[in-house]
Each structure stands twice: as structure tokens, then as C-alpha cells.
PDB file of N, CA and C in Angstrom:
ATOM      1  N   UNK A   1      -8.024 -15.086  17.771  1.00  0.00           N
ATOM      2  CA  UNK A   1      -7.840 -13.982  16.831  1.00  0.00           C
ATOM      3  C   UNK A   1      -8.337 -14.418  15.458  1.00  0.00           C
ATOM      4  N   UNK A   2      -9.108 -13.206  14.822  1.00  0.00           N
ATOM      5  CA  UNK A   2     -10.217 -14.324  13.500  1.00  0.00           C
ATOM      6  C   UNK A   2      -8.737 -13.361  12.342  1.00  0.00           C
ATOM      7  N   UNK A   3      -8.539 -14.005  11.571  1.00  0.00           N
ATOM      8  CA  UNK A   3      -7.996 -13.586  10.292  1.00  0.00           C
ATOM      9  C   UNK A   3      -9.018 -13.525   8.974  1.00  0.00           C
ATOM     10  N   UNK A   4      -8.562 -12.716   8.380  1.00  0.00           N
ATOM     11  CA  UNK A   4      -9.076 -12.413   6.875  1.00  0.00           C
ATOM     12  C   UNK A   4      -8.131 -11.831   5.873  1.00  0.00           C
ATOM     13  N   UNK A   5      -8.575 -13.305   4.985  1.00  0.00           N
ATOM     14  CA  UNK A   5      -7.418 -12.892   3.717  1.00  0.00           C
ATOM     15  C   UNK A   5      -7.884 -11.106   3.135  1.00  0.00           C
ATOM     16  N   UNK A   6      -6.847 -10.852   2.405  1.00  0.00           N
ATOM     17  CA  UNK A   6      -6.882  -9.527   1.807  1.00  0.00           C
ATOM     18  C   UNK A   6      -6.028  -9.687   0.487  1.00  0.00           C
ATOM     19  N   UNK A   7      -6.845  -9.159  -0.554  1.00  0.00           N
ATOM     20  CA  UNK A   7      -6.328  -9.161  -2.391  1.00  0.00           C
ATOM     21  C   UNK A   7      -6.170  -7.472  -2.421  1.00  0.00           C
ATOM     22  N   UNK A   8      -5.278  -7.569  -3.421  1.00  0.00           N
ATOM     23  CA  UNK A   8      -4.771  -5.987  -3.930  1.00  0.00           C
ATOM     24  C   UNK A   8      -4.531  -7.136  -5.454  1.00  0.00           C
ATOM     25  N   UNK A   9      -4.650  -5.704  -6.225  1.00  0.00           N
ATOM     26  CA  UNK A   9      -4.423  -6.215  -7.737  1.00  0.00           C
ATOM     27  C   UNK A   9      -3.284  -6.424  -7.719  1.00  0.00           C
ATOM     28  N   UNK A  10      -2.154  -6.625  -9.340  1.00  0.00           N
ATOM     29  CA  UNK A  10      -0.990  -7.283  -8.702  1.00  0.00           C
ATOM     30  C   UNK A  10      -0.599  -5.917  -9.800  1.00  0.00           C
ATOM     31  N   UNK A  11       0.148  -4.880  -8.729  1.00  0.00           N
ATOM     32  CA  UNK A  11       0.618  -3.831  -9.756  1.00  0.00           C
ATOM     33  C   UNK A  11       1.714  -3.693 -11.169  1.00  0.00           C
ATOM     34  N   UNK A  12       2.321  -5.088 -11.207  1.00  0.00           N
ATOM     35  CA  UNK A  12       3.102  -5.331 -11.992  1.00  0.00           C
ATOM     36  C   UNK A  12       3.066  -4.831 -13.579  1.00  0.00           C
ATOM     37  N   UNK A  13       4.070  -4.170 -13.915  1.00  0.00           N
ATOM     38  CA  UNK A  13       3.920  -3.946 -15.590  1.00  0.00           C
ATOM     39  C   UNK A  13       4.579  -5.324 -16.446  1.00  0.00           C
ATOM     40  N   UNK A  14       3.986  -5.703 -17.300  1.00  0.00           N
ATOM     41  CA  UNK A  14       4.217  -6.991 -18.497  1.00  0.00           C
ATOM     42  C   UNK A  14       4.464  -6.552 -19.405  1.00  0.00           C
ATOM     43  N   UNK A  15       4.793  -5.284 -19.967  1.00  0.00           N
ATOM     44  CA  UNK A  15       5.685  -4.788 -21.117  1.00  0.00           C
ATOM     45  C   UNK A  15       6.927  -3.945 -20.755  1.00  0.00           C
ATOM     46  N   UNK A  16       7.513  -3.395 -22.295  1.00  0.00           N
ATOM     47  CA  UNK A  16       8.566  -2.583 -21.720  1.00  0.00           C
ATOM     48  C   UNK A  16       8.222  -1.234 -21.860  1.00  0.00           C
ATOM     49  N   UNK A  17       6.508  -1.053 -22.432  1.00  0.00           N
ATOM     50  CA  UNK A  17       6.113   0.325 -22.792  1.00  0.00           C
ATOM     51  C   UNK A  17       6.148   0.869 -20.932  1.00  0.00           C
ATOM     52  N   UNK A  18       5.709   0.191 -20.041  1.00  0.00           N
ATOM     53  CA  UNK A  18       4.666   0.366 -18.507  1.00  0.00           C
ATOM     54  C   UNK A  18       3.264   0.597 -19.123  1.00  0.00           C
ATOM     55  N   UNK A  19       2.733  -0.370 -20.043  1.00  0.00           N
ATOM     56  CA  UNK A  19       1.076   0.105 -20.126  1.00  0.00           C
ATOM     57  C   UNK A  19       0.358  -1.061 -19.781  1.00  0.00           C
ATOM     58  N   UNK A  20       0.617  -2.357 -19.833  1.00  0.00           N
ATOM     59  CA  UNK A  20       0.196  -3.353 -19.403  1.00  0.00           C
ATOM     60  C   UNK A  20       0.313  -3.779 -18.060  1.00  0.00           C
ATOM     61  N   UNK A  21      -0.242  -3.961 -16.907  1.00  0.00           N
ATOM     62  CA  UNK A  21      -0.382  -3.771 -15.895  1.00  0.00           C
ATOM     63  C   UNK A  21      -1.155  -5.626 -15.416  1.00  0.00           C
ATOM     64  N   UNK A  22      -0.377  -6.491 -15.057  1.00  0.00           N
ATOM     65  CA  UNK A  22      -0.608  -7.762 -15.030  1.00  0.00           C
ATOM     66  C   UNK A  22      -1.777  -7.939 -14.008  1.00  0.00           C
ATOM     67  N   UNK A  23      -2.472  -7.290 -12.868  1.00  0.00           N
ATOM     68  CA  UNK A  23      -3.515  -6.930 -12.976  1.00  0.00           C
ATOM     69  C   UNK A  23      -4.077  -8.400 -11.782  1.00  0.00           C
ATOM     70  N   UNK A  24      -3.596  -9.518 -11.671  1.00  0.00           N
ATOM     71  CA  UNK A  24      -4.444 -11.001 -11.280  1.00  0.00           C
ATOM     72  C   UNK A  24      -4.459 -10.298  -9.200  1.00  0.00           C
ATOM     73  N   UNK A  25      -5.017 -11.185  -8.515  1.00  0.00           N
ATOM     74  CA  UNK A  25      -4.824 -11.109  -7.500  1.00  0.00           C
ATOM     75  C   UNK A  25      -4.228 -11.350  -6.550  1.00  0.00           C
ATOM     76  N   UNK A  26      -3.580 -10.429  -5.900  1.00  0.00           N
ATOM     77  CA  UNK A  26      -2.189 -10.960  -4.935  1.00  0.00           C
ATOM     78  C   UNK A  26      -2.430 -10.551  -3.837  1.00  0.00           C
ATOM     79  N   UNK A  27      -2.343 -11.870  -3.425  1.00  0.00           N
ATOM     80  CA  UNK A  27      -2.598 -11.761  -1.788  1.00  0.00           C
ATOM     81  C   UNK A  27      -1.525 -11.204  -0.824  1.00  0.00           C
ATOM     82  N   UNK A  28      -2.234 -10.471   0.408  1.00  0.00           N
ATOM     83  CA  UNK A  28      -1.723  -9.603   1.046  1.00  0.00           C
ATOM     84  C   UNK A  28      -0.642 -11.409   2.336  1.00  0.00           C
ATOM     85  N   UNK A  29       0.775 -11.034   2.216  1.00  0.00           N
ATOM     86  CA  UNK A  29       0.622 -12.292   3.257  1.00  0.00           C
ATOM     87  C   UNK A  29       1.357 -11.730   4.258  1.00  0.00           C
ATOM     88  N   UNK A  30       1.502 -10.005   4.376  1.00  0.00           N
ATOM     89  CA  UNK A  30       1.913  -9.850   5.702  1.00  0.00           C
ATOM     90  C   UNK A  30       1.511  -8.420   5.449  1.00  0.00           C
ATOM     91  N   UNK A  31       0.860  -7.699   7.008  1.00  0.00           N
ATOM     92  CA  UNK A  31       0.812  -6.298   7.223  1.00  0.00           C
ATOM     93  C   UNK A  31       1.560  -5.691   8.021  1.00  0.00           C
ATOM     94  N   UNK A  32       1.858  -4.321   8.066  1.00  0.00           N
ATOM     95  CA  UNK A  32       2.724  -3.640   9.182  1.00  0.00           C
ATOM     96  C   UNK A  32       2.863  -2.627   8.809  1.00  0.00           C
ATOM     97  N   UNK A  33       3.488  -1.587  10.348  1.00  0.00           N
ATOM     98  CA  UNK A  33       3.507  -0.408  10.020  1.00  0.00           C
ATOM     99  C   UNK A  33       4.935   0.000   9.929  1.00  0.00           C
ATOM    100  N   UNK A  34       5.053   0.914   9.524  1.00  0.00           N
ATOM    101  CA  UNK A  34       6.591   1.541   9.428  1.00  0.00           C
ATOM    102  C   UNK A  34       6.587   3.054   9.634  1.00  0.00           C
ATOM    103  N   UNK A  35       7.671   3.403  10.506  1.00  0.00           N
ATOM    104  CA  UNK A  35       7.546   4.743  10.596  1.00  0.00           C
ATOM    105  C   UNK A  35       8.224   6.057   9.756  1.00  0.00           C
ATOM    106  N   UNK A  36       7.515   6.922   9.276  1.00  0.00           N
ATOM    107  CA  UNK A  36       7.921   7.769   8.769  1.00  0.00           C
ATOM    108  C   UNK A  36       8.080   9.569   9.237  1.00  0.00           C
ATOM    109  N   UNK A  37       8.661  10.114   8.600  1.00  0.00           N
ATOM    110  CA  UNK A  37       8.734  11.793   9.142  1.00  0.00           C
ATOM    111  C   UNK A  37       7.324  12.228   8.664  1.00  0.00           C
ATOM    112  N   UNK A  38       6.658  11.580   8.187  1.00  0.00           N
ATOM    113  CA  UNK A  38       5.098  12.303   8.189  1.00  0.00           C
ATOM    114  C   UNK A  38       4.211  11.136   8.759  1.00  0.00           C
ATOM    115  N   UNK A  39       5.173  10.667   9.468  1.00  0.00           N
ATOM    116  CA  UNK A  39       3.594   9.461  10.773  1.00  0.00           C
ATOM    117  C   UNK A  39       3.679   8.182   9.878  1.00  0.00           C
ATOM    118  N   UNK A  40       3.467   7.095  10.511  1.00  0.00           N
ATOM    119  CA  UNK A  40       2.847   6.107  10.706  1.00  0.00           C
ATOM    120  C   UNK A  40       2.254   5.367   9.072  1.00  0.00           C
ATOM    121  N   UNK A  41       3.191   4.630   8.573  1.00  0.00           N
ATOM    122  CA  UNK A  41       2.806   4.442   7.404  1.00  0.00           C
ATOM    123  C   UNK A  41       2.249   2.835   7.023  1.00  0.00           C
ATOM    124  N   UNK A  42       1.042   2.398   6.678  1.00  0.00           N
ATOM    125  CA  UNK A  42       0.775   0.677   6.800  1.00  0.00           C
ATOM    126  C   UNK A  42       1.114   0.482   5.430  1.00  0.00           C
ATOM    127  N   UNK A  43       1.718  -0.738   5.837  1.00  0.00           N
ATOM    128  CA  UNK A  43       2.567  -1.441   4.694  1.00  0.00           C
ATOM    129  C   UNK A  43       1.810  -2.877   4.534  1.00  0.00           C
ATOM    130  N   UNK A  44       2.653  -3.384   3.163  1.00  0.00           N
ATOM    131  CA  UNK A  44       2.407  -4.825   3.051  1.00  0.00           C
ATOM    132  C   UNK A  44       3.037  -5.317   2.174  1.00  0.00           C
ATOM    133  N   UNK A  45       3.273  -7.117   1.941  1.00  0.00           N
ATOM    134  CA  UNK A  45       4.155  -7.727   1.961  1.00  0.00           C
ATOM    135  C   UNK A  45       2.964  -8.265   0.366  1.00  0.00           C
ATOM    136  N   UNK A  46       2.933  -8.596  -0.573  1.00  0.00           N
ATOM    137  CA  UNK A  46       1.597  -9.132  -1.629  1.00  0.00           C
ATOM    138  C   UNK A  46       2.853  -9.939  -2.558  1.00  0.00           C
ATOM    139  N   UNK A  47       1.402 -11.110  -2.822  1.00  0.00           N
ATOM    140  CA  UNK A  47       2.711 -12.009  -4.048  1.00  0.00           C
ATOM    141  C   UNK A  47       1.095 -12.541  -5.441  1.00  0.00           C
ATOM    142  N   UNK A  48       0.943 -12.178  -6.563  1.00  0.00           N
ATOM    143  CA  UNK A  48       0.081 -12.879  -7.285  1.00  0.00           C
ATOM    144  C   UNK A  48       0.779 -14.122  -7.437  1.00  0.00           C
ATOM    145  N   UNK A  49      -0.427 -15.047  -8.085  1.00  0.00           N
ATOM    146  CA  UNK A  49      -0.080 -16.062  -8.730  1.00  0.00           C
ATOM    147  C   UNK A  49       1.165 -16.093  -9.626  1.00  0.00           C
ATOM    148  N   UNK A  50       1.671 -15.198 -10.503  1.00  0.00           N
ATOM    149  CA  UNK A  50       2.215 -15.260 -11.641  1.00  0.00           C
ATOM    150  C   UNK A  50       3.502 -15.011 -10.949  1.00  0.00           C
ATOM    151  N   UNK A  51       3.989 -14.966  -9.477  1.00  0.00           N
ATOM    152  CA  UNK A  51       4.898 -15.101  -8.537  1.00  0.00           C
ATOM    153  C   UNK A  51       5.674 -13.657  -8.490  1.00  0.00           C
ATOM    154  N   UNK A  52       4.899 -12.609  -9.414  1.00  0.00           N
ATOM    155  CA  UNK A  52       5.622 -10.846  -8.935  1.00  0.00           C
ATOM    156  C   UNK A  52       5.170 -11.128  -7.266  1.00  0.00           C
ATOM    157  N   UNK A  53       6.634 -10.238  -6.930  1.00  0.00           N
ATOM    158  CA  UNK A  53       6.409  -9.683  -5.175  1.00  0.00           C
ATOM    159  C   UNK A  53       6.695  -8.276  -5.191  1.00  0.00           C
ATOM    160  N   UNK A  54       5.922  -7.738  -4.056  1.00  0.00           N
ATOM    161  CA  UNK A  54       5.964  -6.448  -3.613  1.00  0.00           C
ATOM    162  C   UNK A  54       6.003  -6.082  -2.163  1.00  0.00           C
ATOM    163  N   UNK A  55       6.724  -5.071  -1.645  1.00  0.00           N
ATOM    164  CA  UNK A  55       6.653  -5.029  -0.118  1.00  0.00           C
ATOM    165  C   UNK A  55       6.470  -2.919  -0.332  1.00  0.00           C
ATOM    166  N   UNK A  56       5.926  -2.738   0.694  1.00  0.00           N
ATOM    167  CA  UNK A  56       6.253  -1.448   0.126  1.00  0.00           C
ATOM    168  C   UNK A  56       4.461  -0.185   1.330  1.00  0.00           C
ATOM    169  N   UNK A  57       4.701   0.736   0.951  1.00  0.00           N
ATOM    170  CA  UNK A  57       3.425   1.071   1.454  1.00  0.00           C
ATOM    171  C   UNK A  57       2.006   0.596   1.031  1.00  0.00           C
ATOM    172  N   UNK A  58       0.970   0.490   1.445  1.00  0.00           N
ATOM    173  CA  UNK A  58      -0.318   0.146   0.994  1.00  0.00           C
ATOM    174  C   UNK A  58      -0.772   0.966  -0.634  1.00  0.00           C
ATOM    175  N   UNK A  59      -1.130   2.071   0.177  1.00  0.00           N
ATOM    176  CA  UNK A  59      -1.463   3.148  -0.879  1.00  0.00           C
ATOM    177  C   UNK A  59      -0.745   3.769  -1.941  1.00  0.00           C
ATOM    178  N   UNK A  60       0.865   2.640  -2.022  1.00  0.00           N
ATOM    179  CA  UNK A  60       1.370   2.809  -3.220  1.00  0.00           C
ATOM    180  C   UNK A  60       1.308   1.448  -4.062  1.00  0.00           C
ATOM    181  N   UNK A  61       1.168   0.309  -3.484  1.00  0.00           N
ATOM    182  CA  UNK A  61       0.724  -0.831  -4.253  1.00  0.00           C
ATOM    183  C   UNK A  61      -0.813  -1.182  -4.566  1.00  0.00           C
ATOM    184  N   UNK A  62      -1.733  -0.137  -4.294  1.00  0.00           N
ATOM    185  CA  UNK A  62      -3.016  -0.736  -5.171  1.00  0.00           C
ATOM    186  C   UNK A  62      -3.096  -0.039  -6.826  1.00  0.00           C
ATOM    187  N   UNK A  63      -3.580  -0.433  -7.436  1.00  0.00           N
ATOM    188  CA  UNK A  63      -3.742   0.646  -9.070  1.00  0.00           C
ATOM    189  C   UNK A  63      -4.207   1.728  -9.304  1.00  0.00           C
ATOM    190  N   UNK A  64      -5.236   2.091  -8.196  1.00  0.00           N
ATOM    191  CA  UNK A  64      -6.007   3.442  -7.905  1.00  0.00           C
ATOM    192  C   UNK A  64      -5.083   4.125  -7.576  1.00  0.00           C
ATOM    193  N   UNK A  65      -4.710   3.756  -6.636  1.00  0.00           N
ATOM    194  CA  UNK A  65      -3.563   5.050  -5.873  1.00  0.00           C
ATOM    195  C   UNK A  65      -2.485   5.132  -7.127  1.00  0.00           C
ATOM    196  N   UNK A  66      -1.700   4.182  -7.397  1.00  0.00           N
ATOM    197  CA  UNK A  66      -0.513   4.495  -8.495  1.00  0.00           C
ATOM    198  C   UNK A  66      -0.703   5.452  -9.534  1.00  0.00           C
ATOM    199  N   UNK A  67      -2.419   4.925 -10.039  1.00  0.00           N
ATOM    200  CA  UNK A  67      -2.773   5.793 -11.248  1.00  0.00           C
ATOM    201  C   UNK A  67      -3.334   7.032 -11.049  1.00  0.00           C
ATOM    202  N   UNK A  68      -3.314   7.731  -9.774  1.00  0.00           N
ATOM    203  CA  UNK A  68      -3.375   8.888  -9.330  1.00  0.00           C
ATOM    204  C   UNK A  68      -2.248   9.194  -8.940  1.00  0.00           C
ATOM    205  N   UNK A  69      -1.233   8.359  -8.504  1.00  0.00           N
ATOM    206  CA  UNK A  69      -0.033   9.551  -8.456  1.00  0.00           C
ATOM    207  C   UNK A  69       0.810   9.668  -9.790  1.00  0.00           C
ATOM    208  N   UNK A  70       0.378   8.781 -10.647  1.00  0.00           N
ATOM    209  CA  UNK A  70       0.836   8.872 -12.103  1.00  0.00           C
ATOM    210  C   UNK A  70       0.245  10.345 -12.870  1.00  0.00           C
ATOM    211  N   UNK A  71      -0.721  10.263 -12.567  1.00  0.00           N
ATOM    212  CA  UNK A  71      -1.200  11.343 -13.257  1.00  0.00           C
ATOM    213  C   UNK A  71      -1.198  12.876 -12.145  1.00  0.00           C
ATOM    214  N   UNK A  72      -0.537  12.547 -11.332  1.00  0.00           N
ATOM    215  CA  UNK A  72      -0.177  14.496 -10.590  1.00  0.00           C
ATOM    216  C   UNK A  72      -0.958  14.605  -9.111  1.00  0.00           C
ATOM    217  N   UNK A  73      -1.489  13.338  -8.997  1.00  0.00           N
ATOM    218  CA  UNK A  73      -2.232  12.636  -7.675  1.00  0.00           C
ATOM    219  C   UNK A  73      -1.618  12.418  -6.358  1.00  0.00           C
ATOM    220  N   UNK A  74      -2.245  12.953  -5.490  1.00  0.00           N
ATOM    221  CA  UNK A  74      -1.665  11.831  -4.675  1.00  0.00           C
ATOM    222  C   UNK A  74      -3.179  11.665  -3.730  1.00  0.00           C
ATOM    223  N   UNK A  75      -2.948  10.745  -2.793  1.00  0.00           N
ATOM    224  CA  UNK A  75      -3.731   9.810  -1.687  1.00  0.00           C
ATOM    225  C   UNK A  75      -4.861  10.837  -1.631  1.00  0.00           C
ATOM    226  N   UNK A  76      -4.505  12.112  -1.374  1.00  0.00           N
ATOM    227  CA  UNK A  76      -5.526  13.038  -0.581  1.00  0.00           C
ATOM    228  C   UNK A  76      -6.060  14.086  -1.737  1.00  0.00           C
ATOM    229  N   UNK A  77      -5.626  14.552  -2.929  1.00  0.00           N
ATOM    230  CA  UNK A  77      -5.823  15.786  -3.967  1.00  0.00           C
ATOM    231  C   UNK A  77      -4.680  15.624  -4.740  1.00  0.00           C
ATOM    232  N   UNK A  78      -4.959  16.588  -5.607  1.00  0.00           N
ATOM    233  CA  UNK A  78      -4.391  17.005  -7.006  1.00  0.00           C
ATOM    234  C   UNK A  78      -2.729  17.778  -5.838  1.00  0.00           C
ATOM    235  N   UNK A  79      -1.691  17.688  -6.390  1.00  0.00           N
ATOM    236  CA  UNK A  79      -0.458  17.856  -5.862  1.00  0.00           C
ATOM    237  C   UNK A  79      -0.607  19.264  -5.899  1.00  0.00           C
ATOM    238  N   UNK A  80       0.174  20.046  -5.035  1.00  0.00           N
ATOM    239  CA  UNK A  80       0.019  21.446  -5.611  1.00  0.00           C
ATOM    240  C   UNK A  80       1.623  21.863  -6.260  1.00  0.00           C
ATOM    241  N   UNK A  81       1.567  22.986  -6.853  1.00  0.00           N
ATOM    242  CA  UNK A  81       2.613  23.043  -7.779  1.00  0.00           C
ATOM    243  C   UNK A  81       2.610  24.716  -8.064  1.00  0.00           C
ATOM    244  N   UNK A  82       3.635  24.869  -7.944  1.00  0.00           N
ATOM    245  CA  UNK A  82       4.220  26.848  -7.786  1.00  0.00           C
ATOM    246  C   UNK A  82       4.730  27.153  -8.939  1.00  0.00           C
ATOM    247  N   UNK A  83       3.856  28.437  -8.882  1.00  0.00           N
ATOM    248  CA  UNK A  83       3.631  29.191 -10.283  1.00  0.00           C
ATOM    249  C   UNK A  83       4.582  30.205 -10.306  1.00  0.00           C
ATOM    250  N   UNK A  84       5.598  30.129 -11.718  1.00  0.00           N
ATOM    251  CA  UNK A  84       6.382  31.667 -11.934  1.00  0.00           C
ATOM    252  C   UNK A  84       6.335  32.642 -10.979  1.00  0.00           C
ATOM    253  N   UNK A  85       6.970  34.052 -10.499  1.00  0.00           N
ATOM    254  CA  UNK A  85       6.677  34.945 -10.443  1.00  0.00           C
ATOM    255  C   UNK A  85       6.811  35.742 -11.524  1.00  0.00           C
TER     256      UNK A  85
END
């Protein structure tokens, strides 16, 4: 069985504003899936150098994805959201 390492940025915030984003590379040191009421979710286990850990879904620990669901995002489009009558 061939292995290959895998880096995700290290999503960590370094202030108390959340604007600094520590950013180094943290390696992935375990994958898996977990199940959810909307299917099948891949996870992972990541630690940077600077020794932050994270376990959690994929596509919520890289910076792309976060900073799209920060801003009204998610994985697939813009969220949708219901208007007055």
C-alpha cells in the first residue's frame, strides 16, 4: 500500500481580533469517514508545526472553504436565504 503525505494550511487564529490566521503547514496524520444525516462525511486528524490540532471535517479545516463559509458560502454556492413576505 503506497502512502502520501497530505498538508492543509493550519487554520488557526493568532489574535483575539480572528484576523490572523497562523497559516504554516499541517500535516494530515489521519483520514476517515464519519457518518452523517446528509451522507458520508471525510474527515481528518492535522497538527502544524507550531503544535495547533484539529480533527474535524475536511472541507471545514482548509482556508478556502472556512473563508467561504465565513462570508455566506458554503462547499457548493452562495447559501440561500428567505425573503420577507
Amino acid at each position: 500500500m503506497e502512502s502520501q503525505l497530505m498538508f492543509l494550511d493550519c487554520p488557526a487564529y493568532l489574535d483575539k481580533q480572528n484576523l490572523v490566521r497562523c497559516g504554516l503547514p499541517a500535516e494530515v496524520r489521519c483520514r476517515f469517514i464519519v457518518r452523517s444525516t446528509s451522507g458520508p462525511l471525510e474527515c481528518a486528524m492535522i497538527r502544524c508545526p507550531a503544535g495547533h490540532s484539529f480533527n474535524g471535517p475536511i472541507e471545514f479545516l482548509s482556508l478556502e472553504s472556512a473563508a467561504r463559509a465565513a462570508h455566506g458560502h458554503g462547499a457548493t454556492g452562495p447559501t440561500s436565504q428567505r425573503t420577507p413576505a
